[in-house]
Every structure is written in structure tokens, then in C-alpha cells.
PDB file of N, CA and C in Angstrom:
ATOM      1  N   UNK A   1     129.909 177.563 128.424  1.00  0.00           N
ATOM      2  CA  UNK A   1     130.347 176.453 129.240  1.00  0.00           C
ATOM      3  C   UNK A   1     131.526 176.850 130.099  1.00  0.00           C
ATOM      4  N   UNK A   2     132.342 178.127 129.545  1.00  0.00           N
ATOM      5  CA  UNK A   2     133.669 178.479 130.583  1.00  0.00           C
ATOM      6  C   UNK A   2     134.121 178.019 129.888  1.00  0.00           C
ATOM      7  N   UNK A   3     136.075 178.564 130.511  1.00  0.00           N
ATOM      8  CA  UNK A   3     137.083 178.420 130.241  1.00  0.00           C
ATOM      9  C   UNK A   3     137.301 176.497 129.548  1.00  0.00           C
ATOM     10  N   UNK A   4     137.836 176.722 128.561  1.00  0.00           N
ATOM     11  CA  UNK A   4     138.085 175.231 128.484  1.00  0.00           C
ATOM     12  C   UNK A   4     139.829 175.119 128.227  1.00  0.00           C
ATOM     13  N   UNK A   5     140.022 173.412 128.957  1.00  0.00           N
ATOM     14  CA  UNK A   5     141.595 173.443 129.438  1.00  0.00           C
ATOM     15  C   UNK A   5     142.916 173.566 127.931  1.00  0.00           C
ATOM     16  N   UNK A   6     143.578 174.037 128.453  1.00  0.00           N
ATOM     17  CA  UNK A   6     144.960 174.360 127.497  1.00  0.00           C
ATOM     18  C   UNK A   6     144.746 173.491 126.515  1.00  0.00           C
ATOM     19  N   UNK A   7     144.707 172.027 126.731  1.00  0.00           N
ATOM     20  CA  UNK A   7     144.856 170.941 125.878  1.00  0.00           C
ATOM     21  C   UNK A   7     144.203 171.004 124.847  1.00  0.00           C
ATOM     22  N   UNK A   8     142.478 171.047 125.271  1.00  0.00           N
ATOM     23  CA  UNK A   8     141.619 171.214 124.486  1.00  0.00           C
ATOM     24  C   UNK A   8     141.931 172.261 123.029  1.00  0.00           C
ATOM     25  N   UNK A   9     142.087 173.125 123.580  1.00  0.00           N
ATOM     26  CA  UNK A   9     142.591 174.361 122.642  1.00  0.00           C
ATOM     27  C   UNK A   9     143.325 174.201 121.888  1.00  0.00           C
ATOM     28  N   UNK A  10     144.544 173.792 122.324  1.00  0.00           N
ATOM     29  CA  UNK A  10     146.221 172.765 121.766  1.00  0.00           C
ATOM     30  C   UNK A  10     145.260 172.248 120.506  1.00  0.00           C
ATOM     31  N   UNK A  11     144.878 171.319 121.114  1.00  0.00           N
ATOM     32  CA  UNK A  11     144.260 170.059 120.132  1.00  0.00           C
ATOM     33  C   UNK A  11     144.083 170.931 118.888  1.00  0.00           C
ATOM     34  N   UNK A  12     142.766 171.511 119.191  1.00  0.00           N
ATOM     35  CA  UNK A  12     142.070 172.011 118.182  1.00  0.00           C
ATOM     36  C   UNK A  12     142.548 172.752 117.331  1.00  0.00           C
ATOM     37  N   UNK A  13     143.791 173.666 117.758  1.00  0.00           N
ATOM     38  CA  UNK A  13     143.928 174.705 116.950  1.00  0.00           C
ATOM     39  C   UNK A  13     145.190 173.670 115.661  1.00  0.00           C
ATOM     40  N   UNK A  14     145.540 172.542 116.551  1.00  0.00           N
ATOM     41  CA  UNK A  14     146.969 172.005 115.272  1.00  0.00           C
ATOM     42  C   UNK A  14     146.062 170.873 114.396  1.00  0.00           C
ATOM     43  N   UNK A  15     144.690 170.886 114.794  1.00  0.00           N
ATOM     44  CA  UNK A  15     143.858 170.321 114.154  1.00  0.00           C
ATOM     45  C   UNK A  15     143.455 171.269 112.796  1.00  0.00           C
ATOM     46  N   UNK A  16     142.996 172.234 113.460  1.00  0.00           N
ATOM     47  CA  UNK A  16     142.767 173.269 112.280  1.00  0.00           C
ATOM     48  C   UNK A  16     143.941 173.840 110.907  1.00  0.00           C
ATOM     49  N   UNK A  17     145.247 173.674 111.535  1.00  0.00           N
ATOM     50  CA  UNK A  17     146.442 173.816 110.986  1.00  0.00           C
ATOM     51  C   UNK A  17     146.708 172.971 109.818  1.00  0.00           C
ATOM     52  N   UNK A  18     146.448 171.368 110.458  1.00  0.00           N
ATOM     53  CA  UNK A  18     146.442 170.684 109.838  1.00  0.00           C
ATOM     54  C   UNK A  18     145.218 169.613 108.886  1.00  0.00           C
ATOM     55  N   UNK A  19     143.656 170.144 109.282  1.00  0.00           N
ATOM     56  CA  UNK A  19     142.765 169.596 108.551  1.00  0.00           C
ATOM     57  C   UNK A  19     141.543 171.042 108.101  1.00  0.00           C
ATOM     58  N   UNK A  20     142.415 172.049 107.639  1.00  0.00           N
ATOM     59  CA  UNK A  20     141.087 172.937 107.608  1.00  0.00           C
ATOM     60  C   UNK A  20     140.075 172.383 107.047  1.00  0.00           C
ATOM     61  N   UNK A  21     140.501 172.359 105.608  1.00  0.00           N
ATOM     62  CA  UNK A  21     139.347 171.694 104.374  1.00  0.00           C
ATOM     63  C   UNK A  21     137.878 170.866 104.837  1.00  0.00           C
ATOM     64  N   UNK A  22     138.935 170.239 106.127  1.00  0.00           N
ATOM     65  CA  UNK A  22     137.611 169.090 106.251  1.00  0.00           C
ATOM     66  C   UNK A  22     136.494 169.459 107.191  1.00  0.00           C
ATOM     67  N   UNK A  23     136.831 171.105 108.247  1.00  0.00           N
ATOM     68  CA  UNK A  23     136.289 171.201 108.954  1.00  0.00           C
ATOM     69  C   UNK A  23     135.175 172.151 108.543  1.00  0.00           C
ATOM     70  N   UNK A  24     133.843 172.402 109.043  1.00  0.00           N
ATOM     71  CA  UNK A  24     132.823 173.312 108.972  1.00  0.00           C
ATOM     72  C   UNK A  24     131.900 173.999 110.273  1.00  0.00           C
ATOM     73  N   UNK A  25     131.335 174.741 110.181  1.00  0.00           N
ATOM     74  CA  UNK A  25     130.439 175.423 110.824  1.00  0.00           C
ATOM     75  C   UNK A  25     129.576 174.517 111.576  1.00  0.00           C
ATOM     76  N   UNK A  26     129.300 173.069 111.254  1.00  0.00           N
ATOM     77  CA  UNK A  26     128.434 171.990 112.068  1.00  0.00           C
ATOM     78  C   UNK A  26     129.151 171.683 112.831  1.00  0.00           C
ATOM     79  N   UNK A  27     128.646 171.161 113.838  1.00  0.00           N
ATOM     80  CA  UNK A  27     129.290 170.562 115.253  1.00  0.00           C
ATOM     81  C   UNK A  27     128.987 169.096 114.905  1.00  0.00           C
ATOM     82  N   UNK A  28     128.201 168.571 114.349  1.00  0.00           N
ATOM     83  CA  UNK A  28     127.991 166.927 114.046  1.00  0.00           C
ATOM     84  C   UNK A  28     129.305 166.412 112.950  1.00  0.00           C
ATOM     85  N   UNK A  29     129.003 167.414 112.221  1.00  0.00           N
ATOM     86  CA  UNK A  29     130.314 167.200 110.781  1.00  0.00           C
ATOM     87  C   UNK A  29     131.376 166.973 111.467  1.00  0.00           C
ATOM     88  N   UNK A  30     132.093 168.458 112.487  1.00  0.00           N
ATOM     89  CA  UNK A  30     133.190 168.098 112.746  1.00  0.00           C
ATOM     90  C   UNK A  30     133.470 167.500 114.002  1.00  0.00           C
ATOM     91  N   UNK A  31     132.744 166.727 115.011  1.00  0.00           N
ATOM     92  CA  UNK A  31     132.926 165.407 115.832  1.00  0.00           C
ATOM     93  C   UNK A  31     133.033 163.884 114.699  1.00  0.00           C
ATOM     94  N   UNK A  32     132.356 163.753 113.936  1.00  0.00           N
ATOM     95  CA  UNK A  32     132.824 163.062 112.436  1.00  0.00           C
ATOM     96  C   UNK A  32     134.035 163.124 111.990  1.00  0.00           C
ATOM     97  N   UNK A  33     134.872 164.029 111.893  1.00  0.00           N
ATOM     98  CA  UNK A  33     135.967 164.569 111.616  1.00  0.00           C
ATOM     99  C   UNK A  33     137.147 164.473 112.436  1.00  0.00           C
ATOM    100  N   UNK A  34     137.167 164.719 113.830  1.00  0.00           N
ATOM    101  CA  UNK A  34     137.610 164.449 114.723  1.00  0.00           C
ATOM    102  C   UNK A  34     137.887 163.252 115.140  1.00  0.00           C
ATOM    103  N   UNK A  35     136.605 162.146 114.809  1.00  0.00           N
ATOM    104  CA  UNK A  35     137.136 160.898 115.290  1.00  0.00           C
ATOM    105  C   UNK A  35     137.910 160.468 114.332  1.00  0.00           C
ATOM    106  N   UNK A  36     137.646 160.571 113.137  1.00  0.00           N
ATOM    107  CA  UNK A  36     138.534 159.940 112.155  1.00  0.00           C
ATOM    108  C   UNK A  36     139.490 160.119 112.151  1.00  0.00           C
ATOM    109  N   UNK A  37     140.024 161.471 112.110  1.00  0.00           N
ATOM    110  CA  UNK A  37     141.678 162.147 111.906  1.00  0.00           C
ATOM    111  C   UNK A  37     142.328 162.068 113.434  1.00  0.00           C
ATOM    112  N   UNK A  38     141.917 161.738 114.888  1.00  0.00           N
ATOM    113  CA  UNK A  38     142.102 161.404 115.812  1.00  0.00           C
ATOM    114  C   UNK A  38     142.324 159.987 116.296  1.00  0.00           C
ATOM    115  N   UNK A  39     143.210 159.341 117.577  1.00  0.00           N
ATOM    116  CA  UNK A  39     142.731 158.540 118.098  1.00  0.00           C
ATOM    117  C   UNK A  39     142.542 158.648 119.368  1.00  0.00           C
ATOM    118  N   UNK A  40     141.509 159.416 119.649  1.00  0.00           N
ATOM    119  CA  UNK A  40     140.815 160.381 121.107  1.00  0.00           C
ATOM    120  C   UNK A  40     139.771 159.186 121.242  1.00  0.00           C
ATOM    121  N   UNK A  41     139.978 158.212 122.390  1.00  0.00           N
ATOM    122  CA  UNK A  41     138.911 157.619 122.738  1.00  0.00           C
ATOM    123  C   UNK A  41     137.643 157.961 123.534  1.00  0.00           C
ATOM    124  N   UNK A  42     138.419 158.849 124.305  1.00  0.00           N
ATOM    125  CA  UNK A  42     137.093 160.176 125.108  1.00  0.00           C
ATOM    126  C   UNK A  42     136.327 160.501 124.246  1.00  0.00           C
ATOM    127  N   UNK A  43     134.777 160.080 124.436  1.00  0.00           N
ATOM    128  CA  UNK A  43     133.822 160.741 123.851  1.00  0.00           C
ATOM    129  C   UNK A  43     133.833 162.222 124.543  1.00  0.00           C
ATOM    130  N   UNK A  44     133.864 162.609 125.591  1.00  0.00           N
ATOM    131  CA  UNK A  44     133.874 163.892 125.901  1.00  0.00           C
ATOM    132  C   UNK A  44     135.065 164.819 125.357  1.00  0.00           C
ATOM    133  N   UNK A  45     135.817 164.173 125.534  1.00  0.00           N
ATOM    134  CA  UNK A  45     137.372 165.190 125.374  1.00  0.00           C
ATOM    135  C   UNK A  45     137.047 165.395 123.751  1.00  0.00           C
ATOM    136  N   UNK A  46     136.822 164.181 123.078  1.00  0.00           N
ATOM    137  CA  UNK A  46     136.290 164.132 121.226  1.00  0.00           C
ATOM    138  C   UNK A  46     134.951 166.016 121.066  1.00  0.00           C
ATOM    139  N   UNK A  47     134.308 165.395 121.515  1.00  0.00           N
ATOM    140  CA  UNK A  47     133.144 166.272 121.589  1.00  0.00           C
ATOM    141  C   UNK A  47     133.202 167.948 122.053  1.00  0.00           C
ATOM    142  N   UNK A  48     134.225 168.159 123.174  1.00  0.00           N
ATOM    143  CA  UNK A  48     134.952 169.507 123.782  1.00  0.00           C
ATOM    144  C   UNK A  48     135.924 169.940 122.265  1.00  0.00           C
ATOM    145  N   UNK A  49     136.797 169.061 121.951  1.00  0.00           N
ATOM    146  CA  UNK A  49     137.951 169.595 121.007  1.00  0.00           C
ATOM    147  C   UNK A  49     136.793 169.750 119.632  1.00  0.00           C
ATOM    148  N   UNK A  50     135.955 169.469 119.044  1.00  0.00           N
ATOM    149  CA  UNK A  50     134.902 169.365 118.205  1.00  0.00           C
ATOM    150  C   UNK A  50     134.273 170.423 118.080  1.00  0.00           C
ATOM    151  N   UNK A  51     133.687 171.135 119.369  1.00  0.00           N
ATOM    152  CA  UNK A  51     133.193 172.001 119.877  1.00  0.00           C
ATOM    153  C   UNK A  51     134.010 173.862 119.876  1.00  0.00           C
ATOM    154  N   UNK A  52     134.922 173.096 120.010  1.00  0.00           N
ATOM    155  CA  UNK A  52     135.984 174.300 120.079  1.00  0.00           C
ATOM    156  C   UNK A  52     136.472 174.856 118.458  1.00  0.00           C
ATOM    157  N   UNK A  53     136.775 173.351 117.965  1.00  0.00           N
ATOM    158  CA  UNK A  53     136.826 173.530 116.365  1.00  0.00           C
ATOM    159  C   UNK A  53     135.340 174.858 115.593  1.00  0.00           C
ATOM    160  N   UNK A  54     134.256 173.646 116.084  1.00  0.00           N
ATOM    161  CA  UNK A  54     133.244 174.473 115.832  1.00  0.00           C
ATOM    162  C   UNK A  54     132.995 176.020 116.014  1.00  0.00           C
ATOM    163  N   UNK A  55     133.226 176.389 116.630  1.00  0.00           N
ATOM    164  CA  UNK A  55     133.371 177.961 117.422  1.00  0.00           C
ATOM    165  C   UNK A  55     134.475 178.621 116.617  1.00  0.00           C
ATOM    166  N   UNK A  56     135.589 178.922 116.277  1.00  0.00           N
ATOM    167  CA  UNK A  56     136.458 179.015 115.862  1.00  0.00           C
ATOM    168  C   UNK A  56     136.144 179.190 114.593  1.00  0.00           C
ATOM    169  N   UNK A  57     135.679 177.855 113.629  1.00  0.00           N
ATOM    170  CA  UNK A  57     134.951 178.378 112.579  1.00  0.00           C
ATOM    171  C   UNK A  57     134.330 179.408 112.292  1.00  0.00           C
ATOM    172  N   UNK A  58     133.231 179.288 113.039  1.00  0.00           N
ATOM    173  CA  UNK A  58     132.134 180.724 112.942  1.00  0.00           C
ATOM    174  C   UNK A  58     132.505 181.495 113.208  1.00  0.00           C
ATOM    175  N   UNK A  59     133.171 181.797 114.048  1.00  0.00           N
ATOM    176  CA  UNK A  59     133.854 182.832 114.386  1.00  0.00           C
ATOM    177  C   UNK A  59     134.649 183.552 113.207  1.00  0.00           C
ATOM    178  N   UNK A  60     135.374 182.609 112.671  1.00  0.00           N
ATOM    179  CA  UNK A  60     136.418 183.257 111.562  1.00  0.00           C
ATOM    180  C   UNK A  60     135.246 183.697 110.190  1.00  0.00           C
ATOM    181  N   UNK A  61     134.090 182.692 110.181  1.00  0.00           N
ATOM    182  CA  UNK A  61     133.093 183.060 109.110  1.00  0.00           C
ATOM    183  C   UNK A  61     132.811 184.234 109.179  1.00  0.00           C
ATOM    184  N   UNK A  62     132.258 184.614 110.813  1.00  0.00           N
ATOM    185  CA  UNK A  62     131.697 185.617 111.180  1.00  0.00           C
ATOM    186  C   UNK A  62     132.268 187.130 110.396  1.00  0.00           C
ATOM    187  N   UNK A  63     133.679 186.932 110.788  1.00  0.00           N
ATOM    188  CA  UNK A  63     134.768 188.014 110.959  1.00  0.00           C
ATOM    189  C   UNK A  63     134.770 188.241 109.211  1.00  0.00           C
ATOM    190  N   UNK A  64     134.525 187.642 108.446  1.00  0.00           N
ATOM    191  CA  UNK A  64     134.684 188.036 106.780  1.00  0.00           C
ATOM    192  C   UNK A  64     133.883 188.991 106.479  1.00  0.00           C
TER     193      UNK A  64
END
């Protein structure tokens, strides 16, 4: 999809800091996750920071 903005990233990563446990490898789980522990009314901006979470995960799965 490209570069995605500073914020997005921001978000996600003090998300991860602060909710690893709850997050996983699904992208449905953690937009679930996101809305709850958020109050991001953007379904898109919800769904981008979700997305990013998601990636990040696997990524770190990957890397074990």
C-alpha cells in the first residue's frame, strides 16, 4: 500500500508497548483490539493502525 503516515506508526508502535498480550498475527483480532483499547472513530485510520500492528507481528514471528 506504501509509505504509511508518522502517526499511524506512532500509534501502533505505543500500542504494541502498551497492549502486546492482546495483539496477534490476525488482522480481524487486532482491529477488535484496537477499537476497544482506542477511541479512534476513523474506521480507516482504526483499520491502517490495525494493519500496521498486524505486520509488525509477523514480522517479529517471522524473525524467531
Amino acid at each position: 500500500m506504501g509509505i504509511k503516515p508518522s502517526y499511524i506508526k506512532t500509534m501502533g508502535e505505543a500500542l504494541l508497548e502498551q497492549h502486546r498480550e492482546s495483539f496477534n498475527g490476525n488482522f480481524d483480532d487486532n482491529k477488535k483490539v484496537v477499537s476497544e483499547v482506542t477511541t479512534i472513530q476513523s474506521k480507516t485510520i482504526r483499520n491502517r493502525v490495525a494493519g500496521n500492528i498486524t505486520r509488525k507481528v509477523n514480522t517479529s514471528q517471522r524473525r524467531r
